[in-house]
PDB file of N, CA and C in Angstrom:
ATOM      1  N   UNK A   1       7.964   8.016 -13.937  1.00  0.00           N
ATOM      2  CA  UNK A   1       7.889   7.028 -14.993  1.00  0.00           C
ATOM      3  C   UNK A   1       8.342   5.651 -14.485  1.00  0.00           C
ATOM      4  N   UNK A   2       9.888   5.548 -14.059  1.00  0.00           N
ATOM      5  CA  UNK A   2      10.146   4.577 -13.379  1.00  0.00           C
ATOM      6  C   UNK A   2       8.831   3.699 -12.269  1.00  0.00           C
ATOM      7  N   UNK A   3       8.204   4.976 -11.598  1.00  0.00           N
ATOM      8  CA  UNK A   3       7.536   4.233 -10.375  1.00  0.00           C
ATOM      9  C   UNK A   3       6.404   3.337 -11.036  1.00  0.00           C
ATOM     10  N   UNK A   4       5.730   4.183 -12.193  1.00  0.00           N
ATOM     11  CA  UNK A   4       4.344   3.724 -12.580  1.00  0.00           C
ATOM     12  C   UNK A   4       4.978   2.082 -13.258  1.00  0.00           C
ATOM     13  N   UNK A   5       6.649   2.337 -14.035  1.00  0.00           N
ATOM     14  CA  UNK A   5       6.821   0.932 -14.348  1.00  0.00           C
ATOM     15  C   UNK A   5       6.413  -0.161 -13.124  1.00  0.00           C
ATOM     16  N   UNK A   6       7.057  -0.253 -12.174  1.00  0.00           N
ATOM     17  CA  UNK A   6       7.061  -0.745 -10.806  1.00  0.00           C
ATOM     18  C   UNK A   6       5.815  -1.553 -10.486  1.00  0.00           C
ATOM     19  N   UNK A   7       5.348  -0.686 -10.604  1.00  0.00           N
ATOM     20  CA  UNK A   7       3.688  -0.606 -10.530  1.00  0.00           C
ATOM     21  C   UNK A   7       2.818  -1.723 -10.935  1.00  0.00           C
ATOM     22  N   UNK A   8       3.395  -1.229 -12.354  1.00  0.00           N
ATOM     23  CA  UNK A   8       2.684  -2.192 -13.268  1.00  0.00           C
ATOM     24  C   UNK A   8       3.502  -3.935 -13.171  1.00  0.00           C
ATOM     25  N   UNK A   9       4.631  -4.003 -12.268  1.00  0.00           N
ATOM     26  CA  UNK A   9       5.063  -5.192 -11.760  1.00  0.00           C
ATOM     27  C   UNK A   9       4.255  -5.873 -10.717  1.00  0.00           C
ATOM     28  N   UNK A  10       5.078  -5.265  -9.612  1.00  0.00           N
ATOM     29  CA  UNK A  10       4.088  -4.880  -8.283  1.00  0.00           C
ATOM     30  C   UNK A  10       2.421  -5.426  -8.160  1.00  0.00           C
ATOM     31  N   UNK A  11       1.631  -4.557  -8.810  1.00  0.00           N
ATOM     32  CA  UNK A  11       0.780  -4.488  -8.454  1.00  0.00           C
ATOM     33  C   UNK A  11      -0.284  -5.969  -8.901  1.00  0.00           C
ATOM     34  N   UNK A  12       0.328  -6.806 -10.073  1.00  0.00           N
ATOM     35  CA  UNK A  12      -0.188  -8.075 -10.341  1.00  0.00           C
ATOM     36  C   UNK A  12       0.446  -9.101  -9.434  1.00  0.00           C
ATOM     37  N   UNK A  13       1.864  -9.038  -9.038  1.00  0.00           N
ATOM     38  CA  UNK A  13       2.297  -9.753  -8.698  1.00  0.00           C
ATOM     39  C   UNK A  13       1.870  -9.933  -7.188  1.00  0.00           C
ATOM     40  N   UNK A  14       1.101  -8.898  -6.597  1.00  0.00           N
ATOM     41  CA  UNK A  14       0.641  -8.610  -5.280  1.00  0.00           C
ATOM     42  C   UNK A  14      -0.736  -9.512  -5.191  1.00  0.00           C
ATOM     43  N   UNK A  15      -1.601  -9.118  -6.206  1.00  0.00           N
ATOM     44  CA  UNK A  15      -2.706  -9.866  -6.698  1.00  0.00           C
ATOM     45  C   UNK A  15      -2.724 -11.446  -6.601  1.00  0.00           C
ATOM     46  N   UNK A  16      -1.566 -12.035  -7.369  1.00  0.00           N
ATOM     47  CA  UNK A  16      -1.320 -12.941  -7.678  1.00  0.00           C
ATOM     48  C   UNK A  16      -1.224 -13.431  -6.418  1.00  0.00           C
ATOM     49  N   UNK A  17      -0.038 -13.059  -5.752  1.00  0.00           N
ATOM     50  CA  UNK A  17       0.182 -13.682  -4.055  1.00  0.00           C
ATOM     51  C   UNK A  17      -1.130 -13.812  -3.198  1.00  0.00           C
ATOM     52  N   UNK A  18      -1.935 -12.627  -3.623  1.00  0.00           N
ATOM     53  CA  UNK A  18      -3.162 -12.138  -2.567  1.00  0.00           C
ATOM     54  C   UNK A  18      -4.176 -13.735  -3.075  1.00  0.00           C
ATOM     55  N   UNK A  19      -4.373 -13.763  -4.014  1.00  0.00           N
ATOM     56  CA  UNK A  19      -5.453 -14.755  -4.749  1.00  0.00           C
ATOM     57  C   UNK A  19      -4.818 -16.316  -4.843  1.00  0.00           C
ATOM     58  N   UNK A  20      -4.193 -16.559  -5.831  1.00  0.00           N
ATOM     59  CA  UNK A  20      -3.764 -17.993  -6.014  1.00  0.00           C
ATOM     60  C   UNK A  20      -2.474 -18.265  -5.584  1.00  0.00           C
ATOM     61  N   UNK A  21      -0.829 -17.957  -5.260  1.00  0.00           N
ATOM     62  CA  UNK A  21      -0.718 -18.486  -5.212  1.00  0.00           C
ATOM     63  C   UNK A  21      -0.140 -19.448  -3.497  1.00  0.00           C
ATOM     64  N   UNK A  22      -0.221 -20.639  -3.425  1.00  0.00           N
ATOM     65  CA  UNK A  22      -0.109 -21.267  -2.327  1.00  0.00           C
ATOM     66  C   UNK A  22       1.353 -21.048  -1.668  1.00  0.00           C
ATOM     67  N   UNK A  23       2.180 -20.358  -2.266  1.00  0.00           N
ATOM     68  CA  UNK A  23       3.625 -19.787  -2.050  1.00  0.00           C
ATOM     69  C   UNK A  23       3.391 -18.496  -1.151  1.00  0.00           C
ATOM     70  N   UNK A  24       3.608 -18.405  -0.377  1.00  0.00           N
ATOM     71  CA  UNK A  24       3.415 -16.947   0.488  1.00  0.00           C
ATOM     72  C   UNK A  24       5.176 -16.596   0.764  1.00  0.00           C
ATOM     73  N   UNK A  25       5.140 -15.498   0.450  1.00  0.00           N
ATOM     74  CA  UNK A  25       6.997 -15.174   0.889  1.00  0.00           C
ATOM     75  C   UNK A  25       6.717 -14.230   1.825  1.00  0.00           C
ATOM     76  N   UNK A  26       7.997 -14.708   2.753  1.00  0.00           N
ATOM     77  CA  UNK A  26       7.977 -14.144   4.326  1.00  0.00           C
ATOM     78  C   UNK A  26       7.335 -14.871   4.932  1.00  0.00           C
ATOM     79  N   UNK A  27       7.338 -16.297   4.816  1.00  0.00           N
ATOM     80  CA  UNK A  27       6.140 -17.118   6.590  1.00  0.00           C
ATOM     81  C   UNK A  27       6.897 -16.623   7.536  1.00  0.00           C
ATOM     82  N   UNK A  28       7.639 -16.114   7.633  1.00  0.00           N
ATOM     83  CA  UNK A  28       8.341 -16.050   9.320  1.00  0.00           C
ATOM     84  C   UNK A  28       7.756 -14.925   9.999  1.00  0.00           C
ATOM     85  N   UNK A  29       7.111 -14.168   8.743  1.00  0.00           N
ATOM     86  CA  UNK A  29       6.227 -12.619   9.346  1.00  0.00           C
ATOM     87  C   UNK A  29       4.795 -13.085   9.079  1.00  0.00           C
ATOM     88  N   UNK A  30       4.215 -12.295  10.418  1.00  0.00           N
ATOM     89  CA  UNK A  30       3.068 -12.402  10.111  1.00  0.00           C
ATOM     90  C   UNK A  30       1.977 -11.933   8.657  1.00  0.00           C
ATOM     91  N   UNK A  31       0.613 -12.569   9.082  1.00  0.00           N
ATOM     92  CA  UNK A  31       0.131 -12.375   7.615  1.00  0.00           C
ATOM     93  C   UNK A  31      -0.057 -11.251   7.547  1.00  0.00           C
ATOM     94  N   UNK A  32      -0.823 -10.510   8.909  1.00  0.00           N
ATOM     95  CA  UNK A  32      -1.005  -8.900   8.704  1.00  0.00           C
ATOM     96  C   UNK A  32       0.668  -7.964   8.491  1.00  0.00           C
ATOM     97  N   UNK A  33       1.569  -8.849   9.061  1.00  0.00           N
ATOM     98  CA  UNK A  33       2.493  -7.611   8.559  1.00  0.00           C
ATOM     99  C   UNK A  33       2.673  -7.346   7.108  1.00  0.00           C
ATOM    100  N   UNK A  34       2.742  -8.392   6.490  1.00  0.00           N
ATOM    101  CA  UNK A  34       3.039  -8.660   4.917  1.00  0.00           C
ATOM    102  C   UNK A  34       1.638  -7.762   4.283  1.00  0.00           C
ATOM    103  N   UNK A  35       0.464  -7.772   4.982  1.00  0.00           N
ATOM    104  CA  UNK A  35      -0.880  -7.288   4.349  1.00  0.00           C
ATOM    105  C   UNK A  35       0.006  -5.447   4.875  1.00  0.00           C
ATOM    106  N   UNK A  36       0.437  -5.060   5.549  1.00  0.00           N
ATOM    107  CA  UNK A  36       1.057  -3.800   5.904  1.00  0.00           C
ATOM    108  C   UNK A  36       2.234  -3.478   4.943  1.00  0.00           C
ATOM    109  N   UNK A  37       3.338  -4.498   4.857  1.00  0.00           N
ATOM    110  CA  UNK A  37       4.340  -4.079   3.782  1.00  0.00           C
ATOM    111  C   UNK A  37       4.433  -4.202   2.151  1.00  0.00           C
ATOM    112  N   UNK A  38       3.290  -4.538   1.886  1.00  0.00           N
ATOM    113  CA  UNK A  38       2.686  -5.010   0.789  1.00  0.00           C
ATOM    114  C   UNK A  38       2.173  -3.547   0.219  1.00  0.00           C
ATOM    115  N   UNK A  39       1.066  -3.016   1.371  1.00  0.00           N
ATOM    116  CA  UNK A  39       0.763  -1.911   1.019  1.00  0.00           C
ATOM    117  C   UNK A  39       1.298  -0.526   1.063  1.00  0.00           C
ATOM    118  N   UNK A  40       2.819  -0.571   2.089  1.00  0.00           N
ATOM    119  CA  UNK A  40       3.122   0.672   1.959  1.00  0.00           C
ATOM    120  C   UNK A  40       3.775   0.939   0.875  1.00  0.00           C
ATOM    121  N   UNK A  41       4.926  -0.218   0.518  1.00  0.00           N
ATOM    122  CA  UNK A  41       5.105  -0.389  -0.771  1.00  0.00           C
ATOM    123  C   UNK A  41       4.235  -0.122  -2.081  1.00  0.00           C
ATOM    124  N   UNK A  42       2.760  -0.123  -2.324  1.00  0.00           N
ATOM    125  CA  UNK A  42       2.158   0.171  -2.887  1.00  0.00           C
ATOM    126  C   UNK A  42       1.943   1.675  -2.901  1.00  0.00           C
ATOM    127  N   UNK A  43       1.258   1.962  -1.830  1.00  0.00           N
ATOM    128  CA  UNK A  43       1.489   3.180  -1.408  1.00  0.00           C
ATOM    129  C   UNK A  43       2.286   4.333  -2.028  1.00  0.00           C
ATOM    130  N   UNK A  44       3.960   3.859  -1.625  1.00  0.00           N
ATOM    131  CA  UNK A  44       4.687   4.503  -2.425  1.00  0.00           C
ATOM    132  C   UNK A  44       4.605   4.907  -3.565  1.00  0.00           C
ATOM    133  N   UNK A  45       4.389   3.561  -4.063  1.00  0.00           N
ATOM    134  CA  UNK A  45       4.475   3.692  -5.990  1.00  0.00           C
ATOM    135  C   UNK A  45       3.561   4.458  -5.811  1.00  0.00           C
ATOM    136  N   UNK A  46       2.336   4.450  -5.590  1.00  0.00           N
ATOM    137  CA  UNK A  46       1.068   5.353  -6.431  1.00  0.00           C
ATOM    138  C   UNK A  46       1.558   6.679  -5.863  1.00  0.00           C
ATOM    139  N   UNK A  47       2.391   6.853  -5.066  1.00  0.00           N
ATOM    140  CA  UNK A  47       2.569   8.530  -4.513  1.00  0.00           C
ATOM    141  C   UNK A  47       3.493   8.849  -5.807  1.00  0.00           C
ATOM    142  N   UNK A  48       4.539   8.012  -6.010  1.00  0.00           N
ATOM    143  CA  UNK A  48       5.766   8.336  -7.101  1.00  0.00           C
ATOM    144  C   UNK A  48       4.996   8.547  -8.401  1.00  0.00           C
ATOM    145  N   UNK A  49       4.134   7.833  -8.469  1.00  0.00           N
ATOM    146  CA  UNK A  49       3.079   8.066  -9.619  1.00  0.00           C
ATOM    147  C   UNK A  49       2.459   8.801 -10.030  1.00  0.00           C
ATOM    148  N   UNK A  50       1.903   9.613  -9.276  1.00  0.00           N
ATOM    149  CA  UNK A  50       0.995  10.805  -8.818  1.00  0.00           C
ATOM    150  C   UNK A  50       0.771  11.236  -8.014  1.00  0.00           C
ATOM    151  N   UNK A  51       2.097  12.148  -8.149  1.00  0.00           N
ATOM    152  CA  UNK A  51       2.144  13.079  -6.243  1.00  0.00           C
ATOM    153  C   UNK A  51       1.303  13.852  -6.476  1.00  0.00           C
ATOM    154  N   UNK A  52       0.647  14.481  -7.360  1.00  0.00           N
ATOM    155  CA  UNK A  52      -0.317  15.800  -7.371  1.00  0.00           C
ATOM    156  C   UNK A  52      -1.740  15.311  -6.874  1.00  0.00           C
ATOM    157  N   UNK A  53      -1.805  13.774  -6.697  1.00  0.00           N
ATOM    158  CA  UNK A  53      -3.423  13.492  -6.612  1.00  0.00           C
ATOM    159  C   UNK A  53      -3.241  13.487  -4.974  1.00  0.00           C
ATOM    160  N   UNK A  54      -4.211  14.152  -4.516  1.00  0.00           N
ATOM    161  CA  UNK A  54      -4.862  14.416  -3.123  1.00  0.00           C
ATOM    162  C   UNK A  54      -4.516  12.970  -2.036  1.00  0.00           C
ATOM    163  N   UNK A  55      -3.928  13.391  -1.041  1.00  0.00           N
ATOM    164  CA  UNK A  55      -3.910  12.203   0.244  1.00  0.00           C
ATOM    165  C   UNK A  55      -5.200  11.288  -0.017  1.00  0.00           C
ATOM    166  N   UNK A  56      -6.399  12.282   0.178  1.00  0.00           N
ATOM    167  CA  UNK A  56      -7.681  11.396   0.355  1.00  0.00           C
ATOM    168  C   UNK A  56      -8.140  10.470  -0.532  1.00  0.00           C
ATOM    169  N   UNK A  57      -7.557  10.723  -1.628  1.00  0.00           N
ATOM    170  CA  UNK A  57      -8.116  10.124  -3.010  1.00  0.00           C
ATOM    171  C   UNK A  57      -6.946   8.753  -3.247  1.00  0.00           C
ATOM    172  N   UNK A  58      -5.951   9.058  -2.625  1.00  0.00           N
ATOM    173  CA  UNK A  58      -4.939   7.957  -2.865  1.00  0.00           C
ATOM    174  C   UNK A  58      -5.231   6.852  -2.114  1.00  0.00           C
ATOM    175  N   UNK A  59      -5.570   7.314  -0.422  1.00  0.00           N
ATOM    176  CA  UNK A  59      -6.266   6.288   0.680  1.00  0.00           C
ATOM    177  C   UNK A  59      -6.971   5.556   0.202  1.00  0.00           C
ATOM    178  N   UNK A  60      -8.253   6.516  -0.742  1.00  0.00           N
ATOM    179  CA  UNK A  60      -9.423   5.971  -1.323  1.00  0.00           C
ATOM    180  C   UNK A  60      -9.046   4.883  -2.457  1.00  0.00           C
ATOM    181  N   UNK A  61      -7.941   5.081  -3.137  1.00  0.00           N
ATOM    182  CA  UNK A  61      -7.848   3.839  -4.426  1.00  0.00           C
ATOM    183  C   UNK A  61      -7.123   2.663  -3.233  1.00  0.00           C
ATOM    184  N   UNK A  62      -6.352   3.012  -2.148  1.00  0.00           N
ATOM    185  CA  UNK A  62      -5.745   1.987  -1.650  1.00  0.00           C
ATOM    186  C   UNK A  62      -6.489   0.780  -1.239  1.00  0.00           C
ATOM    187  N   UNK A  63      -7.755   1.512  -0.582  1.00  0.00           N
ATOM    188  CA  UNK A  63      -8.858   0.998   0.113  1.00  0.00           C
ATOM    189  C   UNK A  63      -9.713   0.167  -0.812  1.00  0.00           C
ATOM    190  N   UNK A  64      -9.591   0.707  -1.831  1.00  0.00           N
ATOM    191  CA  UNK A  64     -10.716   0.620  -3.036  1.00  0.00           C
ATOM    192  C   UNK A  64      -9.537  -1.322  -3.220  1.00  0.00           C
ATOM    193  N   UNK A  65      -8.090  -0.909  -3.460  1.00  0.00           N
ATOM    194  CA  UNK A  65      -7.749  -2.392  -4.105  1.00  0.00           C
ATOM    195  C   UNK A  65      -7.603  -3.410  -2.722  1.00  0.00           C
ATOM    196  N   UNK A  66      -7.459  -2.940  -1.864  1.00  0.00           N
ATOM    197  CA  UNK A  66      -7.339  -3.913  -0.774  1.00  0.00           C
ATOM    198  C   UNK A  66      -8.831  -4.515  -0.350  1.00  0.00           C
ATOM    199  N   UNK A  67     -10.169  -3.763  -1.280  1.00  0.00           N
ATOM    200  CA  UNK A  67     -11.397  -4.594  -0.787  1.00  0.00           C
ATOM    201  C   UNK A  67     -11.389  -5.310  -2.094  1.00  0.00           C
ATOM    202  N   UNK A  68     -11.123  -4.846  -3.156  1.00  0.00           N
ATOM    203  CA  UNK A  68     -11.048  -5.593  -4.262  1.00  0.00           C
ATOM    204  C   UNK A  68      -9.732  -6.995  -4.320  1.00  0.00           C
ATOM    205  N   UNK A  69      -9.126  -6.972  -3.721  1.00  0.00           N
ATOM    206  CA  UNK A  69      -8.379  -8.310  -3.220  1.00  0.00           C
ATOM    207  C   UNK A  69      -9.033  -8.885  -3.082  1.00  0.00           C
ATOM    208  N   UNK A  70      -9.665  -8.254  -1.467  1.00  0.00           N
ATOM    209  CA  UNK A  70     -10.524  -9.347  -0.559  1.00  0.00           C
ATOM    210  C   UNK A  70     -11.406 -10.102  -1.095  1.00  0.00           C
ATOM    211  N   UNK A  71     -12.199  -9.442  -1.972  1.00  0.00           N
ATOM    212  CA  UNK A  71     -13.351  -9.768  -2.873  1.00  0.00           C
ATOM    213  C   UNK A  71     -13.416 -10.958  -3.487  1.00  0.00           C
ATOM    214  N   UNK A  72     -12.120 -10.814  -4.620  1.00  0.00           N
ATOM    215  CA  UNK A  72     -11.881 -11.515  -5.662  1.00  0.00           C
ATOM    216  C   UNK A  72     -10.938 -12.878  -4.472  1.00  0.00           C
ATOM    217  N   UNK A  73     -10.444 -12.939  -3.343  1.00  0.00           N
ATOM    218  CA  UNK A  73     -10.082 -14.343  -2.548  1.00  0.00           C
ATOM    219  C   UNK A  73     -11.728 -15.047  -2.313  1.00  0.00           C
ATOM    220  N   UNK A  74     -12.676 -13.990  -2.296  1.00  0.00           N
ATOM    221  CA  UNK A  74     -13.750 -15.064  -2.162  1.00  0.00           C
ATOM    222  C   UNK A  74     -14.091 -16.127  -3.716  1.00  0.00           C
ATOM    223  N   UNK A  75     -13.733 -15.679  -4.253  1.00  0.00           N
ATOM    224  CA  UNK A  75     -13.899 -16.987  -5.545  1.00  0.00           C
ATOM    225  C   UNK A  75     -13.065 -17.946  -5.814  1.00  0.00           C
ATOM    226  N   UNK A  76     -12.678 -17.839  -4.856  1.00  0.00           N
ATOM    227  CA  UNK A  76     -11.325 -19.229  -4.725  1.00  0.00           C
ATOM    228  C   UNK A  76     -11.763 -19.777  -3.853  1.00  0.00           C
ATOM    229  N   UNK A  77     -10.833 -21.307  -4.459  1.00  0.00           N
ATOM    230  CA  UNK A  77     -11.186 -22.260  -3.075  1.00  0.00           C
ATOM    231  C   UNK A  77     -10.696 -22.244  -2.271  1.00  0.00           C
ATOM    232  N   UNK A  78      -9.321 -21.887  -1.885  1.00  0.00           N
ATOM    233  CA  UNK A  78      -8.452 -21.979  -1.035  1.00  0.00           C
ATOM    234  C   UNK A  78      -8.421 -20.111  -0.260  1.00  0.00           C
ATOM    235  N   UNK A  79      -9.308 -19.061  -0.340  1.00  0.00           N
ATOM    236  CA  UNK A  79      -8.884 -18.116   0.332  1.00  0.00           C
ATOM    237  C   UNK A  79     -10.389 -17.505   0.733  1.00  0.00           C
ATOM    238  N   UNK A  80     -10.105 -16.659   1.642  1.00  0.00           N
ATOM    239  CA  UNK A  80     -11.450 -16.379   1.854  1.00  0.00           C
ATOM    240  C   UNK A  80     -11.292 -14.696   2.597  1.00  0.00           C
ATOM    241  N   UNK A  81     -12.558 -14.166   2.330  1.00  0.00           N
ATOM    242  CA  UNK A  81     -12.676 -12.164   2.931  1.00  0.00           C
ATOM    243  C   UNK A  81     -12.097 -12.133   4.377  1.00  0.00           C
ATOM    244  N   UNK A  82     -11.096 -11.419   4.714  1.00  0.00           N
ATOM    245  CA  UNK A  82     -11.167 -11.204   6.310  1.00  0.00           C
ATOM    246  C   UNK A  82     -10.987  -9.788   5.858  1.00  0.00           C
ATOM    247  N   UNK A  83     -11.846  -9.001   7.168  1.00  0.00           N
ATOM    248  CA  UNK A  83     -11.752  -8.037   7.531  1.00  0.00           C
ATOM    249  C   UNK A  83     -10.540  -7.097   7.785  1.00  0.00           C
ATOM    250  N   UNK A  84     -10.165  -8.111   8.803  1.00  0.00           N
ATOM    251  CA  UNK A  84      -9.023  -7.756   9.810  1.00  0.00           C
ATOM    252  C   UNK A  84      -7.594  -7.703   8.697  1.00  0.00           C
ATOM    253  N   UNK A  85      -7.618  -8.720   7.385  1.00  0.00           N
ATOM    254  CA  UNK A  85      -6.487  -8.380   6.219  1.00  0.00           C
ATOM    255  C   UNK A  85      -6.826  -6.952   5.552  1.00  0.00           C
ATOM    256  N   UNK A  86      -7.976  -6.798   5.534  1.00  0.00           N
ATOM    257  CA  UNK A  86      -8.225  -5.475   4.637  1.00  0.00           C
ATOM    258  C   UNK A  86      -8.095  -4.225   5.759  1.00  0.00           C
ATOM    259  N   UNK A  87      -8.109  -4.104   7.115  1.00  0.00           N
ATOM    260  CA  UNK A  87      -7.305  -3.211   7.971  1.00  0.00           C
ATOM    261  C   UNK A  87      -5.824  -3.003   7.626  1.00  0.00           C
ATOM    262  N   UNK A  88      -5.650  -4.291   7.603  1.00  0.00           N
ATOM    263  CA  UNK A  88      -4.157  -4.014   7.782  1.00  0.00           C
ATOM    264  C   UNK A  88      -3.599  -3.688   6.615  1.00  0.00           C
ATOM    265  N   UNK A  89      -4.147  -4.134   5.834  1.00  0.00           N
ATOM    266  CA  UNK A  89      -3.833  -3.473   4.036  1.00  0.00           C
ATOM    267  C   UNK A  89      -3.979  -1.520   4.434  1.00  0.00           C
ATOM    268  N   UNK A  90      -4.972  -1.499   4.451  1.00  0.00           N
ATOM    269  CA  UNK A  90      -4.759   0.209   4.831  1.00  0.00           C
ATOM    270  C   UNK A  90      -4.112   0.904   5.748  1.00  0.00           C
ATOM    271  N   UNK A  91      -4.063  -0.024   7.011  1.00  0.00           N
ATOM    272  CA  UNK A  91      -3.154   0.586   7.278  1.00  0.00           C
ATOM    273  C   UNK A  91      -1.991   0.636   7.135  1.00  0.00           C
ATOM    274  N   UNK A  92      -1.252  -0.263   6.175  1.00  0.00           N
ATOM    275  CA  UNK A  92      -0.074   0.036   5.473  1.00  0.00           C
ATOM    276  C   UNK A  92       0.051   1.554   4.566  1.00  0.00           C
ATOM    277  N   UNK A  93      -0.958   1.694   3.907  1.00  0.00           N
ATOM    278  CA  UNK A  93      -1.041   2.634   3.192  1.00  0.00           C
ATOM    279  C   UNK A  93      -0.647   4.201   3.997  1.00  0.00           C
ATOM    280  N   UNK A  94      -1.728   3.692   4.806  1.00  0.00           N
ATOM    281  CA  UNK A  94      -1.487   5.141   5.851  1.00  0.00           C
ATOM    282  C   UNK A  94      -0.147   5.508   6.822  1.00  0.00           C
ATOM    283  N   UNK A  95       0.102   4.428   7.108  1.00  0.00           N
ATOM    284  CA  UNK A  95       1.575   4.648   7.661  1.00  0.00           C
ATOM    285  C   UNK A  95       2.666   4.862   6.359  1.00  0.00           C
ATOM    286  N   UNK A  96       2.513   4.740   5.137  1.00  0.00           N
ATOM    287  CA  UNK A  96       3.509   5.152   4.208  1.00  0.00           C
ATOM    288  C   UNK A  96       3.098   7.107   4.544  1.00  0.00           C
ATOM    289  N   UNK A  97       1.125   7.048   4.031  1.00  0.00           N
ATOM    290  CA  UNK A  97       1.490   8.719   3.848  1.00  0.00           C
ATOM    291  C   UNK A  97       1.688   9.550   5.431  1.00  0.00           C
ATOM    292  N   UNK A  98       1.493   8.945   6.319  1.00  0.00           N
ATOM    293  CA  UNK A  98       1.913   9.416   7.457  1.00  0.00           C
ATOM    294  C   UNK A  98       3.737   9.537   7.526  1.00  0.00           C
ATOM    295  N   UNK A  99       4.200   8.592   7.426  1.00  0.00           N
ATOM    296  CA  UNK A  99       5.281   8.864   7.201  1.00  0.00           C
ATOM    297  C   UNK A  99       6.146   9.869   5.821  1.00  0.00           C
ATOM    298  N   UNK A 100       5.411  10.142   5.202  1.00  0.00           N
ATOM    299  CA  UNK A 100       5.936  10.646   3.566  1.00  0.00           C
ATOM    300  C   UNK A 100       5.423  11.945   4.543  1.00  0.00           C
ATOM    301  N   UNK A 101       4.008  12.573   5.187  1.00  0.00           N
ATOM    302  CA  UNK A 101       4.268  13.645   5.891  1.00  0.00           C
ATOM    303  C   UNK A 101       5.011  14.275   6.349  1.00  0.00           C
ATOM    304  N   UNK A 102       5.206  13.561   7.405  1.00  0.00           N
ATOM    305  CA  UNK A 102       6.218  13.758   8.505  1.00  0.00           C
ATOM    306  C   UNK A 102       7.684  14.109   7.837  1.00  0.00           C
ATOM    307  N   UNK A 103       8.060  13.458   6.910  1.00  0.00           N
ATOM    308  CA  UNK A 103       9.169  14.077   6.755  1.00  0.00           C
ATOM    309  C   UNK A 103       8.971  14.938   5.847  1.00  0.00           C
ATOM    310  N   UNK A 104       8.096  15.263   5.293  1.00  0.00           N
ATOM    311  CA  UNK A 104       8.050  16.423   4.570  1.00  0.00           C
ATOM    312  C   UNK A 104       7.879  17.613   5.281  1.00  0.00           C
ATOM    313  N   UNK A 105       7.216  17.939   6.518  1.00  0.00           N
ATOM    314  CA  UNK A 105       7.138  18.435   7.351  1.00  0.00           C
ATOM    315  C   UNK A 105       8.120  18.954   8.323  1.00  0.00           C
ATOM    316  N   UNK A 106       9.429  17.709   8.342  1.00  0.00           N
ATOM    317  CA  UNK A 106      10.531  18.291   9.142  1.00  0.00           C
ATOM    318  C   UNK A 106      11.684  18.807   7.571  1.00  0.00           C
ATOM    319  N   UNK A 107      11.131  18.166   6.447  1.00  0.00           N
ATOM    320  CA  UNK A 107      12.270  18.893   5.546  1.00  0.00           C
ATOM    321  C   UNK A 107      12.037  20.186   5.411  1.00  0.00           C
ATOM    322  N   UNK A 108      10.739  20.317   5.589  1.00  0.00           N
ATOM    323  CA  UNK A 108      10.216  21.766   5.312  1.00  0.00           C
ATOM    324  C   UNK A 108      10.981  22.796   6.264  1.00  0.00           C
ATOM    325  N   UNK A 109      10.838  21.891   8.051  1.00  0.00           N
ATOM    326  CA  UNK A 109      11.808  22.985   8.997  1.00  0.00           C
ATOM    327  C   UNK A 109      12.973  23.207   8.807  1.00  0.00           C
ATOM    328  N   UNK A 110      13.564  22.056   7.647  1.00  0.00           N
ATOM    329  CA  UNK A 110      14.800  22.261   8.214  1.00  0.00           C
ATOM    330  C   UNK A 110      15.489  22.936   7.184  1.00  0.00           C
ATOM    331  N   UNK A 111      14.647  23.184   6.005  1.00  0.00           N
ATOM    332  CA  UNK A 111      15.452  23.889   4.819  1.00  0.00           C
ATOM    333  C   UNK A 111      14.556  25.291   4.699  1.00  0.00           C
ATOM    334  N   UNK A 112      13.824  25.709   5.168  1.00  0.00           N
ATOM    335  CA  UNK A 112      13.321  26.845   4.864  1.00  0.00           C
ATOM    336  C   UNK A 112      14.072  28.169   6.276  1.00  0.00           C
ATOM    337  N   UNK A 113      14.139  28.814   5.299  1.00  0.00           N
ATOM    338  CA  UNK A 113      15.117  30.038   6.094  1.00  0.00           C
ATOM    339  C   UNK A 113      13.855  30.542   7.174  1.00  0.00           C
ATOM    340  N   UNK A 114      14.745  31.288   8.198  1.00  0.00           N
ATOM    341  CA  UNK A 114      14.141  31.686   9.179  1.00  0.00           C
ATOM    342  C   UNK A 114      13.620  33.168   8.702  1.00  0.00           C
ATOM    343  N   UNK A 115      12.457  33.547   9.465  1.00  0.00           N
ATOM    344  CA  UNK A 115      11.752  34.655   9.167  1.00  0.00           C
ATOM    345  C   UNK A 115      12.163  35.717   9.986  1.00  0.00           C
ATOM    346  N   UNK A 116      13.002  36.647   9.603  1.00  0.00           N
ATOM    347  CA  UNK A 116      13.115  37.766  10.955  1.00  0.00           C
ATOM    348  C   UNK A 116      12.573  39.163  10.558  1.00  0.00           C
TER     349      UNK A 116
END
């Protein structure tokens, strides 16, 4: 419940940065990193949101809003489609569920009893 609140913060205010406004927070990081921490952060939420919906299908909405960013910067004057932002948007995503794996994977070793 909490996450989907988040979310519903988050996810305009991401928009907002992505599209209009001329304020970018973090210049000291690059643009693709911010297009990476932007999305794992996203990422998250939609996992906290709906852990039951499938890896593939989550990639797929990630992908789905990071072209729909891109999209909607082409109707502005000041922003325009790159490719190379909408990589790095996913691959933020994917390094969240790669990482949300992985440790699920070693929690799994490390709390499940041994088989003898």
């Amino acid at each position: 419940m909490i996450a989907r609140c988040l979310l519903l913060i988050v996810l305009p205010v991401i928009g907002w940065l992505a599209t209009f406004s001329p304020w970018q927070p973090f210049m000291q990081f690059s643009d693709k990193l911010r297009h990476i921490a932007a999305f794992f952060v996203l990422g998250g939420l939609i996992w906290q949101s709906w852990p039951a919906v499938p890896v593939h299908r989550r990639l797929l909405l990630m992908v789905a809003l990071g072209l729909g960013l891109e999209l909607v910067q082409t109707l502005t004057p000041t922003r325009e489609f790159h490719l190379d932002d909408l990589a790095a948007s996913v691959m933020g995503a994917i390094v969240f569920e790669g990482l949300r794996e992985t440790y699920r994977r070693i929690h799994t070793l490390l709390t499940s009893s041994p088989s003898r």
